[in-house]
Protein backbone atom coordinates (compact mmCIF):
# COMPACT_ATOMS: atom_id res chain seq x y z
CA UNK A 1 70.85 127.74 144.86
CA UNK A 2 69.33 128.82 148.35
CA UNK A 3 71.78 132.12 149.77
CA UNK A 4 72.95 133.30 152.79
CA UNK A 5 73.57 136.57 154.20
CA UNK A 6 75.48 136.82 157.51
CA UNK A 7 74.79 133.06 158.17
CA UNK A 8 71.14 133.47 157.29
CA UNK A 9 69.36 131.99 154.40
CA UNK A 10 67.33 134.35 152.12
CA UNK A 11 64.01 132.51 150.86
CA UNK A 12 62.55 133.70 147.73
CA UNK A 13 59.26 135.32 148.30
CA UNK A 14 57.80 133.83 145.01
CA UNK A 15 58.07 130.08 146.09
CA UNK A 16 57.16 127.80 148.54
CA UNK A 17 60.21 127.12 150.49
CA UNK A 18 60.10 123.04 151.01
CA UNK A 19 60.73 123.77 146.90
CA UNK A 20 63.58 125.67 147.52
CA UNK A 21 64.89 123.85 150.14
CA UNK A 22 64.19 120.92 147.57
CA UNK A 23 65.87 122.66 144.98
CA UNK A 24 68.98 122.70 146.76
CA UNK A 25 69.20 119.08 148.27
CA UNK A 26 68.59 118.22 144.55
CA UNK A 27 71.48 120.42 143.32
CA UNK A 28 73.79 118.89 146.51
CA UNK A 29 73.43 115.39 145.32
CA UNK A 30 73.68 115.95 141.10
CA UNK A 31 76.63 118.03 142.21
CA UNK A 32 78.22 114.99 144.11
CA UNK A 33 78.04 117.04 147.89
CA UNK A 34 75.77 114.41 148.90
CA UNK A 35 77.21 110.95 147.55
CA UNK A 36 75.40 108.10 146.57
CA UNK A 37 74.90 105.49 149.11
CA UNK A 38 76.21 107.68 151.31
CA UNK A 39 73.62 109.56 154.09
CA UNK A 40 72.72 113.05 153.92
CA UNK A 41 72.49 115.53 156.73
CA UNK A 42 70.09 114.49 159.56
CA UNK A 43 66.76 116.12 159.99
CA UNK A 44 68.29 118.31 163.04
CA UNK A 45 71.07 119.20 160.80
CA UNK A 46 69.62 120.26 158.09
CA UNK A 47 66.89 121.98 160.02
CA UNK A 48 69.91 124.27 161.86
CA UNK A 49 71.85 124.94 158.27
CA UNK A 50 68.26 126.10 156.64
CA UNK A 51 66.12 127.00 159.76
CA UNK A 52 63.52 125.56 158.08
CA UNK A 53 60.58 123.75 160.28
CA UNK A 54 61.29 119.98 160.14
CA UNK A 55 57.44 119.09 159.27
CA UNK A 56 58.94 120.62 155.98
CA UNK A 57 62.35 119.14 155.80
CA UNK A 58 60.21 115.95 156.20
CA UNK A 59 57.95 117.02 153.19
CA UNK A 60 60.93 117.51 151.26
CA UNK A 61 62.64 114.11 152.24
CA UNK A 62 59.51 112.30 150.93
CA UNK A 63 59.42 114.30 147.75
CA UNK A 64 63.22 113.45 146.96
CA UNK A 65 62.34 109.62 147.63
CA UNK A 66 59.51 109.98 145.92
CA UNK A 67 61.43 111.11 142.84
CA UNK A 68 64.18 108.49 143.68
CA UNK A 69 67.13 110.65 144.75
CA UNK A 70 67.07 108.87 148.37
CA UNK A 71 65.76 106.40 150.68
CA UNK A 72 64.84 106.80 153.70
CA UNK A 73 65.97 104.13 156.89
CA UNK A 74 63.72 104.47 159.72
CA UNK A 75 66.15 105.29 163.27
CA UNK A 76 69.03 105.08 161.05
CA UNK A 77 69.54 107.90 157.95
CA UNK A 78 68.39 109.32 154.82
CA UNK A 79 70.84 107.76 152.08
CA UNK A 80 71.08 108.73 148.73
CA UNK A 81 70.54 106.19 146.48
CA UNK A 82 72.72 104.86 143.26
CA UNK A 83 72.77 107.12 140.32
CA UNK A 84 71.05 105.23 137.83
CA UNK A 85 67.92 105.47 140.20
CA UNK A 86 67.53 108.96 139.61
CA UNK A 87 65.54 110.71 137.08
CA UNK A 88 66.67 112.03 133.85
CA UNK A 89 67.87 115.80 134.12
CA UNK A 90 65.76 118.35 133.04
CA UNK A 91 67.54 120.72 130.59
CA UNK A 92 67.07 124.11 132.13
């Protein structure tokens, strides 16, 4: 889970942050923030919550598709797709 202090988000200094940041989206939609077939934050929101540079909130959007969590609509949203398209939970 990414933290905050004062409104500002506190990378870890051991990891790359698009993995962070990836970390988190993950946890947002297995935690039901993000809803299936519903869209997530746009790429200028999520780059003002995180203040992360969008070339990697872009790397991160591809990753999640990649895995299956969402899919991407070109000029429309970033939606996350039905459960059962997801991968199995690693136990960690």
């Amino acid at each position: 889970m990414i933290k905050k202090v004062d409104g500002e988000v506190v990378w870890e200094t051991d990891r790359a942050r698009w993995k962070q940041l990836a970390d988190e989206l993950r946890r947002r939609i297995r935690d039901g923030e993000y809803k299936p077939r519903y869209p997530i934050p746009s790429l200028n929101q999520l780059h003002q919550e995180f203040g992360a540079a969008k070339n990697t909130i872009r790397k991160v959007i591809d990753q999640l598709a990649d895995e299956g969590y969402v899919r991407a609509e070109h000029g429309v949203a970033t939606f996350v797709r039905p459960q059962s398209d997801w991968p199995a939970q690693d136990d960690e």
